[in-house]
PDB file of N, CA and C in Angstrom:
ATOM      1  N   UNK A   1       0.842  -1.185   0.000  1.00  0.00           N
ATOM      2  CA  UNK A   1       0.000   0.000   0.000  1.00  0.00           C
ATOM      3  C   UNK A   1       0.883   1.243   0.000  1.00  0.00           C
ATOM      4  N   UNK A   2       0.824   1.999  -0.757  1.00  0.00           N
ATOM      5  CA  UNK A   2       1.075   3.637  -0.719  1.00  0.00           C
ATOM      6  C   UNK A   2       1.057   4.409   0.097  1.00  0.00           C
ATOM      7  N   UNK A   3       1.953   4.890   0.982  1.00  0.00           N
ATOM      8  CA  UNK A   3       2.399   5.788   2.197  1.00  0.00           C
ATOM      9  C   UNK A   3       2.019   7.050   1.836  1.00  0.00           C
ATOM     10  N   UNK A   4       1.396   7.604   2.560  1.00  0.00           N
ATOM     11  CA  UNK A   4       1.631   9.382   2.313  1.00  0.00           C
ATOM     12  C   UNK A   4       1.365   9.882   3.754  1.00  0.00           C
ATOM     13  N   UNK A   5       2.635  10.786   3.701  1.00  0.00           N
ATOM     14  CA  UNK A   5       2.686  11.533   5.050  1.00  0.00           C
ATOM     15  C   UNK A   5       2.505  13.090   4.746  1.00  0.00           C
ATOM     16  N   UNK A   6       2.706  13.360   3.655  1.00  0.00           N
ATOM     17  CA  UNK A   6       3.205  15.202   3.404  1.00  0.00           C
ATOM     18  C   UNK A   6       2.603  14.849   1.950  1.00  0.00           C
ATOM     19  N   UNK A   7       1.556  16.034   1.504  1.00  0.00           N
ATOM     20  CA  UNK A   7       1.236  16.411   0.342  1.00  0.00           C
ATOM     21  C   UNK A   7       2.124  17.609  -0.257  1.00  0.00           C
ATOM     22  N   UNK A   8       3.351  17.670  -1.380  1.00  0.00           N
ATOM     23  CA  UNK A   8       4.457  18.473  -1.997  1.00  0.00           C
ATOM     24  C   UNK A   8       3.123  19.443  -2.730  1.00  0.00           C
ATOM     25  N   UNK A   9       3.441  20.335  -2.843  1.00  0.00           N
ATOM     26  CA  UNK A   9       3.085  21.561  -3.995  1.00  0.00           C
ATOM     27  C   UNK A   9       4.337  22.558  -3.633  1.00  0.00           C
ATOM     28  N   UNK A  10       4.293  21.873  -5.703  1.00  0.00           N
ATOM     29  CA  UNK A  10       5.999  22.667  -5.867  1.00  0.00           C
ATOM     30  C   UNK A  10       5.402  23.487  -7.125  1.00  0.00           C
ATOM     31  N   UNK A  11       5.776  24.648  -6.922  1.00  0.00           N
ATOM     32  CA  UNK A  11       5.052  25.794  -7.820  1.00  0.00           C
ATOM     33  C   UNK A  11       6.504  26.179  -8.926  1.00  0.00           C
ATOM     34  N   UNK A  12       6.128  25.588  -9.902  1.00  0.00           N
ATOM     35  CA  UNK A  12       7.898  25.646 -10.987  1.00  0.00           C
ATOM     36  C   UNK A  12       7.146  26.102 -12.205  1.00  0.00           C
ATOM     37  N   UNK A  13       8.325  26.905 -12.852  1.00  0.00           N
ATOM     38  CA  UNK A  13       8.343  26.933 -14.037  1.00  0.00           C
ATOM     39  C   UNK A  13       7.814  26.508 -15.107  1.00  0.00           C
ATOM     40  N   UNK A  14       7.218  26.643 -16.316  1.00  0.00           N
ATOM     41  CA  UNK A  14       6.291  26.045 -17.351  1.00  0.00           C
ATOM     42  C   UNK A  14       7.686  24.790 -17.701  1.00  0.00           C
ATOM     43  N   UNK A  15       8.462  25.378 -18.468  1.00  0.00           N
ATOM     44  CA  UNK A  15       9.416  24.771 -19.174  1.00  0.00           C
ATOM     45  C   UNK A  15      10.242  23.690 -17.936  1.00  0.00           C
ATOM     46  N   UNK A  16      10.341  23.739 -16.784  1.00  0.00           N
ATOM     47  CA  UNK A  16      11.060  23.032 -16.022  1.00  0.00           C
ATOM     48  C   UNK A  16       9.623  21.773 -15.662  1.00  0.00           C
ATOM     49  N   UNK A  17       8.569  22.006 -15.972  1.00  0.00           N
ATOM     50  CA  UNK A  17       7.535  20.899 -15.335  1.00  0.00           C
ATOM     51  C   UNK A  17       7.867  19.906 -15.903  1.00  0.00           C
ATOM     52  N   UNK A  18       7.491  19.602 -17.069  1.00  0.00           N
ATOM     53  CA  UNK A  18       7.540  18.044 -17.754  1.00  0.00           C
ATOM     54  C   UNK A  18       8.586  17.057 -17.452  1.00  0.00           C
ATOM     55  N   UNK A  19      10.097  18.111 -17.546  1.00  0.00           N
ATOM     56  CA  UNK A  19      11.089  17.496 -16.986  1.00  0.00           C
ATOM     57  C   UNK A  19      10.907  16.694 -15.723  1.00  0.00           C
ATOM     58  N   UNK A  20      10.905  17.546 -14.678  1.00  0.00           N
ATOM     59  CA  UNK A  20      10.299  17.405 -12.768  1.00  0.00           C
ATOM     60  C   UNK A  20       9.421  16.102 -13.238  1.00  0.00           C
ATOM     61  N   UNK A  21       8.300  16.507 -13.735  1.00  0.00           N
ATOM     62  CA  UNK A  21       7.227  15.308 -13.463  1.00  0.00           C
ATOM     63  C   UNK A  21       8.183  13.989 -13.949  1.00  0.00           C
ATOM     64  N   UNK A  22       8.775  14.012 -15.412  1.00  0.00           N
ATOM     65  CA  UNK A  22       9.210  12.608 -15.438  1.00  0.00           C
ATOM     66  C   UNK A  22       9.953  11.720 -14.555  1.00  0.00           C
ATOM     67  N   UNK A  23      10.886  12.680 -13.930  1.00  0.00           N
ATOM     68  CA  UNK A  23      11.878  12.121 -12.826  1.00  0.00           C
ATOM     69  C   UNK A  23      11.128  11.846 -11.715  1.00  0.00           C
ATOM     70  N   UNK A  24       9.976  12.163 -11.159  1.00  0.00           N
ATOM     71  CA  UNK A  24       9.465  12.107 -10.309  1.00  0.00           C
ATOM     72  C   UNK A  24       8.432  11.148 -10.309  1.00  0.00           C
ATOM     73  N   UNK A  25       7.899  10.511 -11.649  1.00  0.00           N
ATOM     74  CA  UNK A  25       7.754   9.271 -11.359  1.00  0.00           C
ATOM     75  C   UNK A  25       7.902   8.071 -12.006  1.00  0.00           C
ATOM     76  N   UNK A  26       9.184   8.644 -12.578  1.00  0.00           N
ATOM     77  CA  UNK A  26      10.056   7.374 -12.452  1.00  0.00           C
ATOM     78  C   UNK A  26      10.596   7.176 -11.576  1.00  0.00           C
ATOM     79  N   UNK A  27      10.612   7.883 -10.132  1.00  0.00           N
ATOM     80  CA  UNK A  27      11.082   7.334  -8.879  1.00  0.00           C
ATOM     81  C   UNK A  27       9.762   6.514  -8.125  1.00  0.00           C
ATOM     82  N   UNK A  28       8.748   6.505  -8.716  1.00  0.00           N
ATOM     83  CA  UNK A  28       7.444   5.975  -8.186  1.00  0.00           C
ATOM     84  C   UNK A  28       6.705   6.900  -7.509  1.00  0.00           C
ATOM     85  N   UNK A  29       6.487   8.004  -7.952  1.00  0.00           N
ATOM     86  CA  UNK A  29       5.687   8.912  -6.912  1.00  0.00           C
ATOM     87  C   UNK A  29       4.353   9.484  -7.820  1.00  0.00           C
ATOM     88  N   UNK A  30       3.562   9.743  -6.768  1.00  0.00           N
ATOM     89  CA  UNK A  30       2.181  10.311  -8.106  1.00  0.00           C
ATOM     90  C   UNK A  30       2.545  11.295  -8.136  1.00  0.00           C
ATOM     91  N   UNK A  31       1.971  12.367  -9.295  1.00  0.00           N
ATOM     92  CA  UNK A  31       2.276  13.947  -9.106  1.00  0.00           C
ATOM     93  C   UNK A  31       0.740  13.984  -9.776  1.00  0.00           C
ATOM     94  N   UNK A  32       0.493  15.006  -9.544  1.00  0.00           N
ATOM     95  CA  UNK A  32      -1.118  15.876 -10.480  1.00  0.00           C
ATOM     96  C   UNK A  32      -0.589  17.079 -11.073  1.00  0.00           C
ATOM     97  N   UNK A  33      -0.559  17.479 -12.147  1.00  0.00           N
ATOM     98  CA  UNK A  33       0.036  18.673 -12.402  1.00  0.00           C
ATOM     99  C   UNK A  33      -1.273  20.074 -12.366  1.00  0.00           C
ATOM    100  N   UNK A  34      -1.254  20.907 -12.380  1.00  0.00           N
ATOM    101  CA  UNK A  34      -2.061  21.853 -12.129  1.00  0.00           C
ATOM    102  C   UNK A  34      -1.641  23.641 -13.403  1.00  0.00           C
ATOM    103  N   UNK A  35      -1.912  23.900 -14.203  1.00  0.00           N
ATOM    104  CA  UNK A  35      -1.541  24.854 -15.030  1.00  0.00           C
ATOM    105  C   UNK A  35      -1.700  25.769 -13.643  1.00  0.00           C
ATOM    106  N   UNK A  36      -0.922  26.882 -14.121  1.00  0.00           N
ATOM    107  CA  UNK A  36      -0.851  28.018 -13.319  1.00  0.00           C
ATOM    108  C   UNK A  36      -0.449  29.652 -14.112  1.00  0.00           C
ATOM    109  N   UNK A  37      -1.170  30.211 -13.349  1.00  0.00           N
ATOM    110  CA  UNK A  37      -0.349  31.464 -14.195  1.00  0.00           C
ATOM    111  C   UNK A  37       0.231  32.896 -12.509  1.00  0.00           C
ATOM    112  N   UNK A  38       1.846  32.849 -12.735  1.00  0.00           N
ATOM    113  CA  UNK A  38       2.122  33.594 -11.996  1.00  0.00           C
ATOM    114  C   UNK A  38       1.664  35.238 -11.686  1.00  0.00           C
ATOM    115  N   UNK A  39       1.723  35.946 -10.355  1.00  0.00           N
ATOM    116  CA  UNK A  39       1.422  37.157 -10.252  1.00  0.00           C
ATOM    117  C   UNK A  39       2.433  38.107 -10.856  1.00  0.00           C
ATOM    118  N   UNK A  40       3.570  38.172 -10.508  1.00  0.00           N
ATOM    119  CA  UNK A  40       4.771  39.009 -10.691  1.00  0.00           C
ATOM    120  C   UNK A  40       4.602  39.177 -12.366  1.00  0.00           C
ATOM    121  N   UNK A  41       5.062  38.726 -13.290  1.00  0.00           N
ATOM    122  CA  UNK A  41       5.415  38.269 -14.770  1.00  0.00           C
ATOM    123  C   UNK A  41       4.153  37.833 -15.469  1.00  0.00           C
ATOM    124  N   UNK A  42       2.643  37.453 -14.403  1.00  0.00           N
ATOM    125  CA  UNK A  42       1.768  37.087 -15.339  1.00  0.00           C
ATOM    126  C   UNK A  42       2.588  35.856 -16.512  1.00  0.00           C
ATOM    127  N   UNK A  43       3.340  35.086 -15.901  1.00  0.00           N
ATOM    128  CA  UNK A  43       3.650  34.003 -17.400  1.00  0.00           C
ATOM    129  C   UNK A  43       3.146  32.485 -16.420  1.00  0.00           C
ATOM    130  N   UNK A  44       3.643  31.492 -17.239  1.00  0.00           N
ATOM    131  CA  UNK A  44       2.685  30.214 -17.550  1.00  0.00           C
ATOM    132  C   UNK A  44       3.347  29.184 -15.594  1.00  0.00           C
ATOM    133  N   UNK A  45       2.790  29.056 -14.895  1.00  0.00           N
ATOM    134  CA  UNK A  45       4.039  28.213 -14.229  1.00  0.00           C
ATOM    135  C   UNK A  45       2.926  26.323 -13.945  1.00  0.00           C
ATOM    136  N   UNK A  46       3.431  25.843 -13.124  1.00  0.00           N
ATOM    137  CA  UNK A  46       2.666  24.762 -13.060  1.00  0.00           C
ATOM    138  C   UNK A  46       3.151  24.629 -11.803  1.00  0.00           C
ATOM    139  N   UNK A  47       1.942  23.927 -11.366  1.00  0.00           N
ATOM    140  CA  UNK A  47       1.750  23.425  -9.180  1.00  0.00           C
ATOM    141  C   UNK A  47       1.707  22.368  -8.994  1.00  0.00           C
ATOM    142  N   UNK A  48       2.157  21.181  -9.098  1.00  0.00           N
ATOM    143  CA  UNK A  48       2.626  20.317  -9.191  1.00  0.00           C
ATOM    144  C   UNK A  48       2.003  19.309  -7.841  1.00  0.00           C
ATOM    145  N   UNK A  49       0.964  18.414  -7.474  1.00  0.00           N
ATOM    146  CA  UNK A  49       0.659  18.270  -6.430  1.00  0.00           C
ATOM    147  C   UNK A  49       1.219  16.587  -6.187  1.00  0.00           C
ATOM    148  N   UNK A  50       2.179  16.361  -5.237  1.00  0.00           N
ATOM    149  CA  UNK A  50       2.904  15.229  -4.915  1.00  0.00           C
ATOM    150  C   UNK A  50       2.822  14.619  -4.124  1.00  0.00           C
ATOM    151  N   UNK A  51       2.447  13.489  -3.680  1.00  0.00           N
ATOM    152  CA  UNK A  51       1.883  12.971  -2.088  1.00  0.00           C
ATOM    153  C   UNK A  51       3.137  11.693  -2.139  1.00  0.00           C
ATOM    154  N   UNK A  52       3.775  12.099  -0.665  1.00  0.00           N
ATOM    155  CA  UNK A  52       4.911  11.702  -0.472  1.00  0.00           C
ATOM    156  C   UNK A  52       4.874  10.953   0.508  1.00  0.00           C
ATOM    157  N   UNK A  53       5.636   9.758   0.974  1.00  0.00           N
ATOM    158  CA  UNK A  53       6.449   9.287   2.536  1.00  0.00           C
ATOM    159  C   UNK A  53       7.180  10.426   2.571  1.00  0.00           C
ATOM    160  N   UNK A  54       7.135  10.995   4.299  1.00  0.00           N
ATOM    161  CA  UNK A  54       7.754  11.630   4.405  1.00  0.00           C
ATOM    162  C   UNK A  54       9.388  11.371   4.628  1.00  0.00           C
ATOM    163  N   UNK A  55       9.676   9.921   4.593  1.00  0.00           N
ATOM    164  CA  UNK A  55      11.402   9.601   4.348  1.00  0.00           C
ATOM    165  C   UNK A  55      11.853  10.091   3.154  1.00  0.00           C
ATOM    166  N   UNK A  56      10.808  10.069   2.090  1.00  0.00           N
ATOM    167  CA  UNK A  56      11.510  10.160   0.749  1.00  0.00           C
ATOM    168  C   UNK A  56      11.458  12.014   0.306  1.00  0.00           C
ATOM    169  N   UNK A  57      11.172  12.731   1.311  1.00  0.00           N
ATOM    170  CA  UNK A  57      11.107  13.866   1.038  1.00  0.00           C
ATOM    171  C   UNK A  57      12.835  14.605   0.632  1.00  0.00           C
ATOM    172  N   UNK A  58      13.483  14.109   1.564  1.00  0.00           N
ATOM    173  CA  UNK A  58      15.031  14.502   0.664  1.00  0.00           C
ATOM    174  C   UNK A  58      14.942  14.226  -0.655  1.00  0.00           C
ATOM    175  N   UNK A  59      14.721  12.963  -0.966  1.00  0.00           N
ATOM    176  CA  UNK A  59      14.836  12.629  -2.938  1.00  0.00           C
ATOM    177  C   UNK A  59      14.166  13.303  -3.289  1.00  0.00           C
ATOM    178  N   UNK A  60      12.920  13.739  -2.993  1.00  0.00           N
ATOM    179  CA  UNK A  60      11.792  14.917  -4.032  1.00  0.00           C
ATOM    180  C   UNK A  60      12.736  16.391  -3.710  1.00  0.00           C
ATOM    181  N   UNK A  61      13.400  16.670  -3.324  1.00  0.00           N
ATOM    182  CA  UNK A  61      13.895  18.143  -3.337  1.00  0.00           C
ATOM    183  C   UNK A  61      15.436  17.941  -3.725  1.00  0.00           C
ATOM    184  N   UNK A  62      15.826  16.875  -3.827  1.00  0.00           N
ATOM    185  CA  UNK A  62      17.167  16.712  -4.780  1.00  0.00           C
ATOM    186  C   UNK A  62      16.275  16.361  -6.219  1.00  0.00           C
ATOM    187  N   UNK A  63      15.518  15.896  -6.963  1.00  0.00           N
ATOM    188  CA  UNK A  63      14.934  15.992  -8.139  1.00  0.00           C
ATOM    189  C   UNK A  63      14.572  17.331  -8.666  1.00  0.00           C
ATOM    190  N   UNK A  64      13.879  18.111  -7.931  1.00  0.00           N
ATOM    191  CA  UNK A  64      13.523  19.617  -7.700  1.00  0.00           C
ATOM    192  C   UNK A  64      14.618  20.501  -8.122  1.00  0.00           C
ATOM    193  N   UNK A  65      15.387  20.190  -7.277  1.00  0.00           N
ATOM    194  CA  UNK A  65      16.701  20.944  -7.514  1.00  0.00           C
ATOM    195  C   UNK A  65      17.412  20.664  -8.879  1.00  0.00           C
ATOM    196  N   UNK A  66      17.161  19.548  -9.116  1.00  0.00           N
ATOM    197  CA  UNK A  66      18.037  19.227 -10.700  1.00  0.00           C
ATOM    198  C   UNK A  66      16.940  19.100 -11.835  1.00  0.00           C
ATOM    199  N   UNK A  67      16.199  19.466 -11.527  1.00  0.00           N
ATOM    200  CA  UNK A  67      15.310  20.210 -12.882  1.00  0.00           C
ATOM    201  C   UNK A  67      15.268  21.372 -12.586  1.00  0.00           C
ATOM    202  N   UNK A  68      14.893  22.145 -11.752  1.00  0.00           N
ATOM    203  CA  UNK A  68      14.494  23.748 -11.613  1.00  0.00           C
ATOM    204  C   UNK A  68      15.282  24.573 -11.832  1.00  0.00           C
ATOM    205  N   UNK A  69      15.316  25.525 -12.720  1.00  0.00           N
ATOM    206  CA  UNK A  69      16.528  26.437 -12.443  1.00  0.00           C
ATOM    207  C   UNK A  69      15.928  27.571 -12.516  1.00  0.00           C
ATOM    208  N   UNK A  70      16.840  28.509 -12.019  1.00  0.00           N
ATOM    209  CA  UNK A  70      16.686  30.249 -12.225  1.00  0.00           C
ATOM    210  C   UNK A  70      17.230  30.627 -13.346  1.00  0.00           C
ATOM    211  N   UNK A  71      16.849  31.751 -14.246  1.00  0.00           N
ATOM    212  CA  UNK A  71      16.992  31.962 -15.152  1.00  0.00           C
ATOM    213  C   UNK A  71      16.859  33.623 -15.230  1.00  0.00           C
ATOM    214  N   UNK A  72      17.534  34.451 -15.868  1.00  0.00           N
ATOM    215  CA  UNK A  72      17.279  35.704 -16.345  1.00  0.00           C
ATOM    216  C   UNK A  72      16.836  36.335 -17.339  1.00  0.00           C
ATOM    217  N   UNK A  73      15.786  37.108 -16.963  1.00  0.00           N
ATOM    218  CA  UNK A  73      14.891  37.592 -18.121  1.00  0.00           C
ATOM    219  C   UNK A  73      14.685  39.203 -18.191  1.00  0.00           C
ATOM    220  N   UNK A  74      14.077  39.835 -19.143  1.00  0.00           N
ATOM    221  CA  UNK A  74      13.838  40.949 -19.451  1.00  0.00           C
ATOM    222  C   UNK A  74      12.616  41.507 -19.563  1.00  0.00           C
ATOM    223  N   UNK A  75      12.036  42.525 -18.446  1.00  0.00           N
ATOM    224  CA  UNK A  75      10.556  42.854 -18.469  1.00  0.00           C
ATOM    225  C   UNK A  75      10.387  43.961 -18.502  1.00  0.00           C
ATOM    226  N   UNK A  76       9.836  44.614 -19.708  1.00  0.00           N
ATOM    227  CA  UNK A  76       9.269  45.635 -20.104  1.00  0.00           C
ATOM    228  C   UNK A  76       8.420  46.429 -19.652  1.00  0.00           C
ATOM    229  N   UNK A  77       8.553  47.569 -18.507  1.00  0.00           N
ATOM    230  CA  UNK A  77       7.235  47.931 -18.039  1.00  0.00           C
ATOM    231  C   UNK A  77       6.728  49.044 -18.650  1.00  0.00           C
ATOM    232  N   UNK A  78       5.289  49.498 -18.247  1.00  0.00           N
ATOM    233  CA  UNK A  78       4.914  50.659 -19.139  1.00  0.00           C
ATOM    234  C   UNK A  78       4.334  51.625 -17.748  1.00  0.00           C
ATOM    235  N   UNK A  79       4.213  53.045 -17.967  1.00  0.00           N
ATOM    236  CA  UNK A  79       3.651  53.688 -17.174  1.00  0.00           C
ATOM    237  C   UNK A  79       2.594  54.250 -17.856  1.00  0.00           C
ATOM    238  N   UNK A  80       1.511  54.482 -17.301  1.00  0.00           N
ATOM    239  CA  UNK A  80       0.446  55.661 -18.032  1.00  0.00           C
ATOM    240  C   UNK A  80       0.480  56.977 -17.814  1.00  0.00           C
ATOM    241  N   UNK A  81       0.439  57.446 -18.972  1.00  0.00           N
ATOM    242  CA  UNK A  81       0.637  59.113 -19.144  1.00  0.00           C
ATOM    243  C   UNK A  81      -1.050  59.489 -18.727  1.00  0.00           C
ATOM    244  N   UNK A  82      -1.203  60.475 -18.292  1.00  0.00           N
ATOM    245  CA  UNK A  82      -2.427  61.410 -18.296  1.00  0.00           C
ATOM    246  C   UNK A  82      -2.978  61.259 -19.539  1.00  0.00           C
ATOM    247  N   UNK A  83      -2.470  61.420 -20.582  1.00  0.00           N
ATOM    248  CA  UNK A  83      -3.342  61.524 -22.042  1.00  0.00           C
ATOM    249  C   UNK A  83      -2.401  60.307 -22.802  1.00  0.00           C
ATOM    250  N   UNK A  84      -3.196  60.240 -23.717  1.00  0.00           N
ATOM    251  CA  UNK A  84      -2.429  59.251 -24.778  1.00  0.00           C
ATOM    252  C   UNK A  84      -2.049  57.926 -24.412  1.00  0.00           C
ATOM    253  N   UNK A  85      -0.973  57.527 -24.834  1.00  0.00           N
ATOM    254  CA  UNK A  85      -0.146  56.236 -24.883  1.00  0.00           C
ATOM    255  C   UNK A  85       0.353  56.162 -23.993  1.00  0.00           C
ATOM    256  N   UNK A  86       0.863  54.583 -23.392  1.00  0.00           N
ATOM    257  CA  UNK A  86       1.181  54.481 -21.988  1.00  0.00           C
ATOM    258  C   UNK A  86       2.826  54.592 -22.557  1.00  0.00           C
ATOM    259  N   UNK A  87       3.910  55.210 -21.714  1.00  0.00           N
ATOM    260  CA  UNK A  87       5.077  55.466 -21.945  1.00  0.00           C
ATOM    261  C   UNK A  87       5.921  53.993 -21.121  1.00  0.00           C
ATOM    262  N   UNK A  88       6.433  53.500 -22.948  1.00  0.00           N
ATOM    263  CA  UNK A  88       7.207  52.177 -22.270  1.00  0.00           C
ATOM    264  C   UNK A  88       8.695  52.766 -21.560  1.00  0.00           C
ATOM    265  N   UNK A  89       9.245  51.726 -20.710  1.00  0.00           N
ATOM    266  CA  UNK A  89      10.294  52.224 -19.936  1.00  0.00           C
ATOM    267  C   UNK A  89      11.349  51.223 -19.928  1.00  0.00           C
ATOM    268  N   UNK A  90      12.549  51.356 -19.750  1.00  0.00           N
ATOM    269  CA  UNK A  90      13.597  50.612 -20.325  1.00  0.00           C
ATOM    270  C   UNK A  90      13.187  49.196 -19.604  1.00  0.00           C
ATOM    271  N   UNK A  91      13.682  48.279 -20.712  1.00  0.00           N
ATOM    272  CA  UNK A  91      13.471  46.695 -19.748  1.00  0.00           C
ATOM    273  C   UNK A  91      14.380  46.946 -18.750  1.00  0.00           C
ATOM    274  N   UNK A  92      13.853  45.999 -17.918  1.00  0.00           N
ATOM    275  CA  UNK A  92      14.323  45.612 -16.463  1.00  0.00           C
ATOM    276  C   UNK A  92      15.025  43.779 -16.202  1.00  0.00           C
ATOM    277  N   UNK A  93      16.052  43.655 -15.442  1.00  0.00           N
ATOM    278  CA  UNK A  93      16.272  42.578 -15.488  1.00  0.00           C
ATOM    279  C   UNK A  93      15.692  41.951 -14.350  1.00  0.00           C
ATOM    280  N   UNK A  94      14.937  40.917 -14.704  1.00  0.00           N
ATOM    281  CA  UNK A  94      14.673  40.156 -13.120  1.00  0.00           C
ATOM    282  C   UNK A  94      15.203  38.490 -13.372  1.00  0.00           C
ATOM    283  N   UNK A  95      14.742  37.768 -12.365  1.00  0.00           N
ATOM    284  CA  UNK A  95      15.543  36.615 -11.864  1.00  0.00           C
ATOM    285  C   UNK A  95      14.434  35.706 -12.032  1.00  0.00           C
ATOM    286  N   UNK A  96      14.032  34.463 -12.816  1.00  0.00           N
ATOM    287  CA  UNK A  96      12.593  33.799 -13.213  1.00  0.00           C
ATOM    288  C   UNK A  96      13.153  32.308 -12.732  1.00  0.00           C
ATOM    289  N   UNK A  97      12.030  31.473 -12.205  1.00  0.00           N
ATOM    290  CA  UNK A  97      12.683  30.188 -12.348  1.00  0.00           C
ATOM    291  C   UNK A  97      12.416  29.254 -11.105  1.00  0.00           C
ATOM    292  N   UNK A  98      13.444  28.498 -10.918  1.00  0.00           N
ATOM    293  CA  UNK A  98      13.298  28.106  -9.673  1.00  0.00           C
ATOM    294  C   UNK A  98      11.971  27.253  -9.072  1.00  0.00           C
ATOM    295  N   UNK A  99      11.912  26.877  -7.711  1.00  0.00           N
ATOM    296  CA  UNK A  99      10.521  26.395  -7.680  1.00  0.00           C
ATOM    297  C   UNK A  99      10.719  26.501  -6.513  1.00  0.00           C
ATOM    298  N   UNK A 100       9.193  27.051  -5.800  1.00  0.00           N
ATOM    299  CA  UNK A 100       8.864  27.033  -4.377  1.00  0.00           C
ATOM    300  C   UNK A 100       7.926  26.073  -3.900  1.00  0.00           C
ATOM    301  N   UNK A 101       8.421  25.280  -2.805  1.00  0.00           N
ATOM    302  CA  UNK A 101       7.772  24.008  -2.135  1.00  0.00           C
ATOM    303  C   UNK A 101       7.185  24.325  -1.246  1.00  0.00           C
ATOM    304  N   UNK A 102       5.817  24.208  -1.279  1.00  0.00           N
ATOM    305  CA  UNK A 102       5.274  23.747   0.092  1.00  0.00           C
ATOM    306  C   UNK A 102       5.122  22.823   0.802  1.00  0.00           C
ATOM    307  N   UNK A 103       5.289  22.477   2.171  1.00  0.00           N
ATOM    308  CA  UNK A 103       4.866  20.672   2.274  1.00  0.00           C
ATOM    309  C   UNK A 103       3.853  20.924   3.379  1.00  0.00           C
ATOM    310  N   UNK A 104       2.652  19.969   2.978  1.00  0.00           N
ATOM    311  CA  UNK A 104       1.423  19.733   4.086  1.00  0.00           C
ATOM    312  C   UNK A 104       1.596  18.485   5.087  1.00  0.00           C
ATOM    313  N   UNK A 105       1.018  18.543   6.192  1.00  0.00           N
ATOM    314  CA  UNK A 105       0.852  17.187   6.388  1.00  0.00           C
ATOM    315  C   UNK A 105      -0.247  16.646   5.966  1.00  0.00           C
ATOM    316  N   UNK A 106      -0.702  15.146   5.809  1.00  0.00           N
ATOM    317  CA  UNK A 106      -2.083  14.575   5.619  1.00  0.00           C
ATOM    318  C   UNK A 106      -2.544  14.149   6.522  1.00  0.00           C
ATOM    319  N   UNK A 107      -3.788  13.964   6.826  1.00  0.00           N
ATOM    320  CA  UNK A 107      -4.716  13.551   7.943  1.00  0.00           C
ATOM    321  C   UNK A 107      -4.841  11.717   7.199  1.00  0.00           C
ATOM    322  N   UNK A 108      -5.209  12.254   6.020  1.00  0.00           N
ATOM    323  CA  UNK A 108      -5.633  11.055   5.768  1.00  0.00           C
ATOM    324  C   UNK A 108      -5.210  10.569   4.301  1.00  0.00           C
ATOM    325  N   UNK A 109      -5.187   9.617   3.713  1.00  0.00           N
ATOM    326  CA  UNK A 109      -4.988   9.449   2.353  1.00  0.00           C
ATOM    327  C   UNK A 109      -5.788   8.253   1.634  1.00  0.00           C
ATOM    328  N   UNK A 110      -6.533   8.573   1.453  1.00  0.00           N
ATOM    329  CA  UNK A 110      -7.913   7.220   0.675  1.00  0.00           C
ATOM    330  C   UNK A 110      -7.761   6.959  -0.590  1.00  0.00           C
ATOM    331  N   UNK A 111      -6.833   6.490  -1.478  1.00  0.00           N
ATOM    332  CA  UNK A 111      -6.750   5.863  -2.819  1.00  0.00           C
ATOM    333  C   UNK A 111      -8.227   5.439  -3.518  1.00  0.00           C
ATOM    334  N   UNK A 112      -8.661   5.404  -4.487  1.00  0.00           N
ATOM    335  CA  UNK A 112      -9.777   4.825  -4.936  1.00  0.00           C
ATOM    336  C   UNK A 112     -10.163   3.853  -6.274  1.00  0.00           C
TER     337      UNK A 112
END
């Protein structure tokens, strides 16, 4: 039977998901993937929902770690003028990527 102690939601990158998910269960673990769209950048990310033993929680954040990366990007902001056209303003560099984990505990876990 299937252990679960800690439900993972790992909030990653569009382009880093597919990767994550494969490694993750080819180690035998379920994942649910979840589309997402971030606040900051408004771009694509995915939430990834993982129900874990909590022994094997080191291996899910060494997998994490070797798919996820940070990456640098360029974001264009605009301001609005009083009249007219909104005045674009030089891109900006920010830091994209990565993945933030949450871990739950479970009360319960009922397979079906």
């Amino acid at each position: 039977m299937l252990r679960v102690d800690k439900l993972a939601l790992a909030i990653v990158q569009d382009q880093d998901a597919q990767p994550l998910i494969d490694a993750v269960v080819a180690r035998g673990y379920r994942v649910t993937r979840m589309d997402t769209v971030g606040g900051f950048l408004r771009k694509g990310n995915a939430t990834l929902l993982i129900g874990i033993d909590d022994r094997h929680l080191p291996g899910l954040f060494y997998l994490i770690r070797q798919h996820c990366r940070t990456r640098t990007t360029f974001l264009t902001t605009t301001t609005p003028l009083d009249m007219g056209e909104p005045l674009m303003l030089d891109p900006i560099e920010v830091q994209v990527g990565g993945a933030v984990v949450f871990i739950v505990d479970v009360e319960r876990f009922e397979p079906f």
